[in-house]
Structures are given as C-alpha cells and as structure tokens.
C-alpha atoms as a PDB file:
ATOM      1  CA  UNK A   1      -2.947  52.998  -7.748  1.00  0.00           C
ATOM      2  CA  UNK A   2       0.676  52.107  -7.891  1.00  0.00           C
ATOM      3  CA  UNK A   3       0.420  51.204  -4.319  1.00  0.00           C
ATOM      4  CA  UNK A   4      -2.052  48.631  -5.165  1.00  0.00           C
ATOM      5  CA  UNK A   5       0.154  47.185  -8.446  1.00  0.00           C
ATOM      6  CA  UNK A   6       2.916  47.275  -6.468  1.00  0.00           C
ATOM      7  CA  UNK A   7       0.944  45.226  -2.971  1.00  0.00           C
ATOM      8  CA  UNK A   8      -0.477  42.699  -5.865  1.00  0.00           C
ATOM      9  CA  UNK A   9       3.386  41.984  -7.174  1.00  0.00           C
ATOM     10  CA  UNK A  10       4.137  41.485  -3.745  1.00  0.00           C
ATOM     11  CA  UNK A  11       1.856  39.034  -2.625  1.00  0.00           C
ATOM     12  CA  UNK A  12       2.695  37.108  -6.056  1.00  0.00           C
ATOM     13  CA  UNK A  13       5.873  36.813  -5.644  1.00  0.00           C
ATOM     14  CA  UNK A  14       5.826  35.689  -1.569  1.00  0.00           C
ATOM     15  CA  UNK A  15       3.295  32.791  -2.960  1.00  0.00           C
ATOM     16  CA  UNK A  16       5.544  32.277  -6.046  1.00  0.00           C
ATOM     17  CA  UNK A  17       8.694  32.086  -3.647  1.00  0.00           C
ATOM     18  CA  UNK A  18       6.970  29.625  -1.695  1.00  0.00           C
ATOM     19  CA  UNK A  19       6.306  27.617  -4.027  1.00  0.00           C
ATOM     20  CA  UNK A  20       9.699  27.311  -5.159  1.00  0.00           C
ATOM     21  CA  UNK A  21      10.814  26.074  -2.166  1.00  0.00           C
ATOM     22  CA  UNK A  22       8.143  23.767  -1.674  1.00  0.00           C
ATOM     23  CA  UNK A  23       9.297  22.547  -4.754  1.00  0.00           C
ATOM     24  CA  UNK A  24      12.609  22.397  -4.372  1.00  0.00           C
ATOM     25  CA  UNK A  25      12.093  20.600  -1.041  1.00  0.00           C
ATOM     26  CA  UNK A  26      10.050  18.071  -2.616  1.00  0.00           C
ATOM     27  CA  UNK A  27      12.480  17.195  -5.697  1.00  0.00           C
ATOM     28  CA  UNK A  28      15.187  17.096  -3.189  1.00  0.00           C
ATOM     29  CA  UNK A  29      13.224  14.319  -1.298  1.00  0.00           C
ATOM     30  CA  UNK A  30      12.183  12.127  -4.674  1.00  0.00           C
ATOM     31  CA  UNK A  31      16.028  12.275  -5.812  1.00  0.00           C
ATOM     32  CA  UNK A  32      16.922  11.101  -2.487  1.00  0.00           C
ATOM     33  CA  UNK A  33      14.536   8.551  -2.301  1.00  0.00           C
ATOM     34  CA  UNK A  34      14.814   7.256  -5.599  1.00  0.00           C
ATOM     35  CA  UNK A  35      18.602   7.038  -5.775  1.00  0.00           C
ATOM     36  CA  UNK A  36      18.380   5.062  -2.377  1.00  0.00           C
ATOM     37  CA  UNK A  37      16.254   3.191  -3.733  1.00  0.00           C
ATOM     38  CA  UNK A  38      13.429   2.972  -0.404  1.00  0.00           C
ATOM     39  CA  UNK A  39      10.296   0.610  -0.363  1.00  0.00           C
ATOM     40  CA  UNK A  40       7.029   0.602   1.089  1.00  0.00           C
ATOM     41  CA  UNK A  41       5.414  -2.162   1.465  1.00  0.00           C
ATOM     42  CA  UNK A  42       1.139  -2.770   1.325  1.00  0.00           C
ATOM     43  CA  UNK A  43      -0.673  -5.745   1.995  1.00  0.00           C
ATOM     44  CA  UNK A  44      -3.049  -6.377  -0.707  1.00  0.00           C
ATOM     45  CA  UNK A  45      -6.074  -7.648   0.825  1.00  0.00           C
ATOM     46  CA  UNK A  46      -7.954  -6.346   3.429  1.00  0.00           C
ATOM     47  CA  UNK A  47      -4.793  -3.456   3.436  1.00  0.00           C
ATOM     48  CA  UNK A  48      -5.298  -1.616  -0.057  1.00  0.00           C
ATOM     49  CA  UNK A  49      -8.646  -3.058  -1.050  1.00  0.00           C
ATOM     50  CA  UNK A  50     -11.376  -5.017   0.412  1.00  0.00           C
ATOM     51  CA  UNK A  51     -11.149  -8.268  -1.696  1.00  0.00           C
ATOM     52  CA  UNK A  52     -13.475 -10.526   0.005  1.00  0.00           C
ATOM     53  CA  UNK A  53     -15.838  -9.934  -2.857  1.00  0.00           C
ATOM     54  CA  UNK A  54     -12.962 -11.713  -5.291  1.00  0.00           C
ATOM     55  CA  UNK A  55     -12.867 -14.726  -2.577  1.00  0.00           C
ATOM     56  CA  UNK A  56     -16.641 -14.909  -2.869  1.00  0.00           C
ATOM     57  CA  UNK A  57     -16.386 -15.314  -6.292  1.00  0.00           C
ATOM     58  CA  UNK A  58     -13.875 -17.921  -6.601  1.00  0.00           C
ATOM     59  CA  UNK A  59     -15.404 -19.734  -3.766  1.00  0.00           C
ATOM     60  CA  UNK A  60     -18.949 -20.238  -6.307  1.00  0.00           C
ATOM     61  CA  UNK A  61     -16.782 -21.723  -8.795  1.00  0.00           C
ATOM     62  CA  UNK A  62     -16.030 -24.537  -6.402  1.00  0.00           C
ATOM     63  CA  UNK A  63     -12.793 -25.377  -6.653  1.00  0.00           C
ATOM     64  CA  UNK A  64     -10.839 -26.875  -3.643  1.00  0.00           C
ATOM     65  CA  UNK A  65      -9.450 -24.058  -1.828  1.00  0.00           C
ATOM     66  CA  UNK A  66      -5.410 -23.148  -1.926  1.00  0.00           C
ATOM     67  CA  UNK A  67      -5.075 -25.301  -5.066  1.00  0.00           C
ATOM     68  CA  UNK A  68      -4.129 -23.363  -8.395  1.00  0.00           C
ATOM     69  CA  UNK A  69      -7.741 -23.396 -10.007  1.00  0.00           C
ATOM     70  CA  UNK A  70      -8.868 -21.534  -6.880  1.00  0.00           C
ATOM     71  CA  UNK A  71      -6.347 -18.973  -6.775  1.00  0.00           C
ATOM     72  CA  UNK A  72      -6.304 -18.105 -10.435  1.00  0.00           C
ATOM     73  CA  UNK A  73     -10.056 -17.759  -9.685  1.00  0.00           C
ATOM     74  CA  UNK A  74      -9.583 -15.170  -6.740  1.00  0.00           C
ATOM     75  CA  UNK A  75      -6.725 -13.412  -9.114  1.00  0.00           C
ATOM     76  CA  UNK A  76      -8.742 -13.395 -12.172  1.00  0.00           C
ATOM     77  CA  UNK A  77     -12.091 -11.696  -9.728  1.00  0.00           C
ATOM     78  CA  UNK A  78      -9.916  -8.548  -9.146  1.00  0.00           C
ATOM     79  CA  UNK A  79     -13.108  -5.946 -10.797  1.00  0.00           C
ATOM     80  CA  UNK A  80     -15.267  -7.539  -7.546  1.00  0.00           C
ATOM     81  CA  UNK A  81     -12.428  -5.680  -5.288  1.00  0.00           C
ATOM     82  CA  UNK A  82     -13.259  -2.505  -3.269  1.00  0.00           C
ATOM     83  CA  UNK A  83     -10.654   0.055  -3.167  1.00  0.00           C
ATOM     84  CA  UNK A  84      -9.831   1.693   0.381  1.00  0.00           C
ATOM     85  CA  UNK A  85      -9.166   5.258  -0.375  1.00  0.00           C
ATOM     86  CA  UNK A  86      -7.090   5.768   2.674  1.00  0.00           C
ATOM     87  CA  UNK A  87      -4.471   3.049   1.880  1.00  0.00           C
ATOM     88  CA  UNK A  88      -4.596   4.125  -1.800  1.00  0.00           C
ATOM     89  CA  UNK A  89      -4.139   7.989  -1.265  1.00  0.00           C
ATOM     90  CA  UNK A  90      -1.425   6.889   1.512  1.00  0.00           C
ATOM     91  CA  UNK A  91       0.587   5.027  -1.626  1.00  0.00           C
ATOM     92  CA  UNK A  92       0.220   7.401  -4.015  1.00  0.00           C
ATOM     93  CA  UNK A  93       1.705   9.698  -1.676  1.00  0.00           C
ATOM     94  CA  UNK A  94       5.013   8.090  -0.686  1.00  0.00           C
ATOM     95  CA  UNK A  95       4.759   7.239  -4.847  1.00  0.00           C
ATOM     96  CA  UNK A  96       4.821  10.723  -5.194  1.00  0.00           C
ATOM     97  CA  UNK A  97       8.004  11.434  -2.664  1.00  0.00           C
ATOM     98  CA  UNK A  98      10.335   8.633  -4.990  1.00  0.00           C
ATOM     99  CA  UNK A  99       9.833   5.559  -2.788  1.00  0.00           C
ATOM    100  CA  UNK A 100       8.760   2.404  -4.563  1.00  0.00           C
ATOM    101  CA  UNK A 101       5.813   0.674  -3.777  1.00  0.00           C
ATOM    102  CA  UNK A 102       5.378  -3.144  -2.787  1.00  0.00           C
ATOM    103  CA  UNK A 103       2.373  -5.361  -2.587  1.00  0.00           C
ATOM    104  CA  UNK A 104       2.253  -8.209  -0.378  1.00  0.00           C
ATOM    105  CA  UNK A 105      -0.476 -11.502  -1.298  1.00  0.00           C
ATOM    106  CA  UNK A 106      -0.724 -13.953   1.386  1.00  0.00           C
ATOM    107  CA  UNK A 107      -2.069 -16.122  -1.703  1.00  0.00           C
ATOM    108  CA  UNK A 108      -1.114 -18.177  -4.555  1.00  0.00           C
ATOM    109  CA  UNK A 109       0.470 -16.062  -7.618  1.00  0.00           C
ATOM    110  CA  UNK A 110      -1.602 -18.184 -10.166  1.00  0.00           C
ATOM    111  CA  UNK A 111      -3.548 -15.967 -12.813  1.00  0.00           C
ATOM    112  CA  UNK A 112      -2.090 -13.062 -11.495  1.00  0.00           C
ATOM    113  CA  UNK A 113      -1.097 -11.740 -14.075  1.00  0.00           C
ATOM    114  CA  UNK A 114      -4.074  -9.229 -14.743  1.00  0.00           C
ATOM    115  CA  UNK A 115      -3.923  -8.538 -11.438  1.00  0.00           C
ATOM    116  CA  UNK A 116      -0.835  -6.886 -11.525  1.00  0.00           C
ATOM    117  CA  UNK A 117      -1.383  -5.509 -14.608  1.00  0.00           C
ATOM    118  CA  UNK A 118      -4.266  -3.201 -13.482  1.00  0.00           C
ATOM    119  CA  UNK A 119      -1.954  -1.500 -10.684  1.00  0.00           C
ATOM    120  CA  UNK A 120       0.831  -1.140 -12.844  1.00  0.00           C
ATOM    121  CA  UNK A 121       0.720   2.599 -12.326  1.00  0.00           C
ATOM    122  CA  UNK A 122       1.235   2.438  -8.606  1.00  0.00           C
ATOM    123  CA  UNK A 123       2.954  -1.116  -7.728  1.00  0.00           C
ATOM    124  CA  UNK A 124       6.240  -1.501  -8.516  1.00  0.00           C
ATOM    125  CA  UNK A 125       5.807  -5.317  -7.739  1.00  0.00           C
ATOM    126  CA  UNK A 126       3.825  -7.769  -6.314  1.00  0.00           C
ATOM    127  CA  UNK A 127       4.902 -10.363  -3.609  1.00  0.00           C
ATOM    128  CA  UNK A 128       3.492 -13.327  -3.406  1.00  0.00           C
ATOM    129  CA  UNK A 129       4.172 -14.946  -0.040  1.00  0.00           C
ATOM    130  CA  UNK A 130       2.796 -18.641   1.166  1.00  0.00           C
ATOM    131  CA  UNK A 131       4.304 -17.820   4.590  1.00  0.00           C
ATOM    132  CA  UNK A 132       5.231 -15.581   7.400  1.00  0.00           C
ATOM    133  CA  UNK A 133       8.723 -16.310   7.193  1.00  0.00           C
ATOM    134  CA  UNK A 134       8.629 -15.236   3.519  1.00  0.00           C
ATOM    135  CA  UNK A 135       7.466 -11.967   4.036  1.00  0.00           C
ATOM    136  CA  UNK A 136       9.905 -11.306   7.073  1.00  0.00           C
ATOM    137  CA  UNK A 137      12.847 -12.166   4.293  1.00  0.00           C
ATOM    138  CA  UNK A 138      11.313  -9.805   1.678  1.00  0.00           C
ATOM    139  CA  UNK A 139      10.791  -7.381   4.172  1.00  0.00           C
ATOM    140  CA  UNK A 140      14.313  -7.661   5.734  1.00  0.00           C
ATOM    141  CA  UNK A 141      16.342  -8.334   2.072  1.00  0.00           C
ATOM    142  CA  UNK A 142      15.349  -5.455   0.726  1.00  0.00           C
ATOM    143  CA  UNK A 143      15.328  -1.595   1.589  1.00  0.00           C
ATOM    144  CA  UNK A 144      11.300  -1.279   3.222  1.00  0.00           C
ATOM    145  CA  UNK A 145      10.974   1.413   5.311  1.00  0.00           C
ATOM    146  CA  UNK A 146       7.654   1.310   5.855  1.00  0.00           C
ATOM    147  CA  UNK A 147       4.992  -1.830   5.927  1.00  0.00           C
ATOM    148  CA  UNK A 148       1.290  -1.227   6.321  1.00  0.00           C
ATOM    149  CA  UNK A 149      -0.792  -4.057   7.037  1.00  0.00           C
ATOM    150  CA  UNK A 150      -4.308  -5.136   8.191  1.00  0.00           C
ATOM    151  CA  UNK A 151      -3.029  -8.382   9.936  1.00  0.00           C
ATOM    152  CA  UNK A 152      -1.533  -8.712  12.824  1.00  0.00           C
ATOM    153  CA  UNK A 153       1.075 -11.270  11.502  1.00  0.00           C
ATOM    154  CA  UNK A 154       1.952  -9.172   8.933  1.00  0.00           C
ATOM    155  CA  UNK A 155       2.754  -6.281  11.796  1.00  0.00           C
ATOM    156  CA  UNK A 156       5.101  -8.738  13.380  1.00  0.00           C
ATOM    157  CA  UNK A 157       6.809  -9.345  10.869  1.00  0.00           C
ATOM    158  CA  UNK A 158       7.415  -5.860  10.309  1.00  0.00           C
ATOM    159  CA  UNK A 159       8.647  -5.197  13.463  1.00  0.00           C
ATOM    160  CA  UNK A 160      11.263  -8.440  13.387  1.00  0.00           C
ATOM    161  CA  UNK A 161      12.808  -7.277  10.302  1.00  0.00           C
ATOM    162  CA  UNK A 162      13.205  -3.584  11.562  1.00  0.00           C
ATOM    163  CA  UNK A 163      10.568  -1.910   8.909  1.00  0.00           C
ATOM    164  CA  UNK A 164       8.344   0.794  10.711  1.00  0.00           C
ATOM    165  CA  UNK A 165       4.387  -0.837  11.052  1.00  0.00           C
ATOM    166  CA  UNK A 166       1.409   0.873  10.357  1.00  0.00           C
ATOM    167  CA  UNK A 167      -1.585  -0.530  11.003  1.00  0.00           C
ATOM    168  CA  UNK A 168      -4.603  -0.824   8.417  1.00  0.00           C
ATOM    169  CA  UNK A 169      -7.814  -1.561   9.835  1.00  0.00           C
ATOM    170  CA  UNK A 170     -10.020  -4.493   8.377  1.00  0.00           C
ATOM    171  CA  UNK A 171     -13.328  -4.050   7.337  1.00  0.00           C
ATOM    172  CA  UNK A 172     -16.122  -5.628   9.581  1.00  0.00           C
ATOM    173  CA  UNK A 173     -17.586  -7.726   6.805  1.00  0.00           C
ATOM    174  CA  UNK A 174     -14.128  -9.454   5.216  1.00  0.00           C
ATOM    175  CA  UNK A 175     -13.786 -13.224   5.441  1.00  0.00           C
ATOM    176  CA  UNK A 176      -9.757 -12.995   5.564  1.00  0.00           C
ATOM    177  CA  UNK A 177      -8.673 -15.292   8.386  1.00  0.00           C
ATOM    178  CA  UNK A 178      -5.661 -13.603   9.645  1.00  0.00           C
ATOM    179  CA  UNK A 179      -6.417 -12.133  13.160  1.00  0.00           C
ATOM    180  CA  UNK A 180      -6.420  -8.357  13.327  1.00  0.00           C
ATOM    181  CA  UNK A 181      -6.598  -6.522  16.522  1.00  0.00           C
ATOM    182  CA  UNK A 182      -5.405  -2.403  15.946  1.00  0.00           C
ATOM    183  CA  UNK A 183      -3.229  -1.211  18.483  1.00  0.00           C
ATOM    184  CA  UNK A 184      -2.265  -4.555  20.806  1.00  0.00           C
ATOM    185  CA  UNK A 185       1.580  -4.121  18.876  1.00  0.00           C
ATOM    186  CA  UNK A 186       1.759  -0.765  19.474  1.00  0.00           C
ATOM    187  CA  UNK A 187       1.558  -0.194  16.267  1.00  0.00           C
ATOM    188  CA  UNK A 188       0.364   3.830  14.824  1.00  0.00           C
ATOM    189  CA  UNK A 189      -2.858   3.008  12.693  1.00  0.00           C
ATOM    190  CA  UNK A 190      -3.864   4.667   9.792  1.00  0.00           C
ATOM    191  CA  UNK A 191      -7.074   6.702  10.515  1.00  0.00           C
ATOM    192  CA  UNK A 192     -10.624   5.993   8.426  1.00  0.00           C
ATOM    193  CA  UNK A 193      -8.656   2.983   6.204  1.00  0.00           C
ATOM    194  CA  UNK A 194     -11.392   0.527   6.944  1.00  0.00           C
ATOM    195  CA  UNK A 195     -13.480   1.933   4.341  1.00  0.00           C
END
C-alpha cells in the first residue's frame, strides 16, 4: 500500500514539475515578447474572416463603390462576416505568447468604428491601407515579425520589408479582387485556413 501512495506522489509531482517548466518557459517568452514589443500582422478579409458576405451587403445598398457611403456600408455589415478558425486560433496563439496583433484593411476606414470595436479583445489595431506601398511602410516602420495574408500582394510586401509571410488561403466563393495563388512566393501556408 505505501508502495502505491508513494508511485501516485511520484507521478504527481513529474506532471506537476512539468508543468512548471512549461510554465516558466512560456512566461519567459510573453515577457520577452511584450517588452520587445513584436507584431503580427493579419489581413482582415479573406485572411481572418471571409467578408464577402459584408461586400454583398453594402453592394445592395447601392452606393458607388470606394466612396465613403460604401465603405461605412461594408464596415457597418461586419455580423454578415464568417470567421476562419484557423487564422483566428493562429492569433490567439501568438496573443497568447505576448506579441501584439495587427489587422490590415485594404479598404476605406469609414464606419469602422464598430468594427474594431468587436475585436477589441484580440486586435491591438487596425490598419487601414489604400495602397501597397502603405502596407510595406507599416510593415517595415514597425516591429512585425510575422504577416499572414490571403493575397499575393500582401505576401510581397511582406517579403520587401523583411517580415516572415505566411500564406492564408482564400475561400473559393469570395469576390475580393486581389490575386491569390498559395505557394508561387514560396511562401509556408497555413493548413485548412480557407474555411
């Protein structure tokens, strides 16, 4: 019997010794990360959520597309959006390690405001960028070490400013313009994140 007390202390204290370290490993990382002061960067659409749903919507309430009216339409149609658990689980993740998380728009910032407001938790801020070059000067400026995109301009400009890519896949149904083709950059991709 004390054979068997003394096995079952044993095993508990291996698993709780374990866990310390874990532990200890992983507060080690977040102090590290978060006195650095590292980013990650998403895109927003097609990346993190499927949001041609929200462009559906704003395109019924016909107003001429890129002008304010339109884009505080799309902004405002955020509850249409599908989450991609992939991307999302991915964020939450490096969240969880200390670095910061970034989302990048390639629309107008108009009525955003609730957009941003519902991924408060998780986004640290949003980016709003009209063009390439934009993003390649957020991207660069700041301290990203990782950008995760569906397009494949948004995996170039990655690579210019010197941010590790990773590639997001696109769903088959979205409407988003910007070419995507997985893998011609030699980018890794992020397995199952077209869903």
């Amino acid at each position: 019997m004390l054979h068997a007390i003394a096995d079952f202390f044993s095993t508990w204290m291996g698993r709780l010794k374990a866990f310390s370290m874990l532990a200890g490993a992983w507060g080690v990382l977040f102090s590290v990360n978060s006195l650095i002061g590292f980013q990650a960067g998403f895109e927003y659409d097609d990346g993190l959520v499927y949001s041609t749903p929200a462009f559906q919507a704003a395109a019924k309430d016909k107003a001429p597309a890129d002008s304010p009216d339109y884009w505080n339409s799309v902004n405002r149609s955020f509850s249409y959006e599908r989450l991609k658990p992939v991307p999302w689980i991915t964020a939450w993740t490096l969240r969880a390690l200390g670095i910061r998380i970034s989302f990048f728009c390639d629309r107008g910032s108009e009525g955003a405001d609730s957009l941003e407001a519902s991924w408060r938790n998780l986004a640290d801020r949003f980016y709003f960028t009209k063009t390439e070059d934009e993003k390649y000067k957020i991207l660069e400026r700041n301290k990203f070490i990782l950008y995760a995109a569906a397009s494949d301009s948004g995996i170039i400009q990655a690579k210019k400013a010197g941010v590790i890519p990773l590639r997001l896949r696109k769903s088959r149904k979205s409407v988003n313009p910007l070419a995507s083709t997985p893998g011609k950059l030699g980018e890794v991709t992020l397995p199952l994140s077209e869903f």
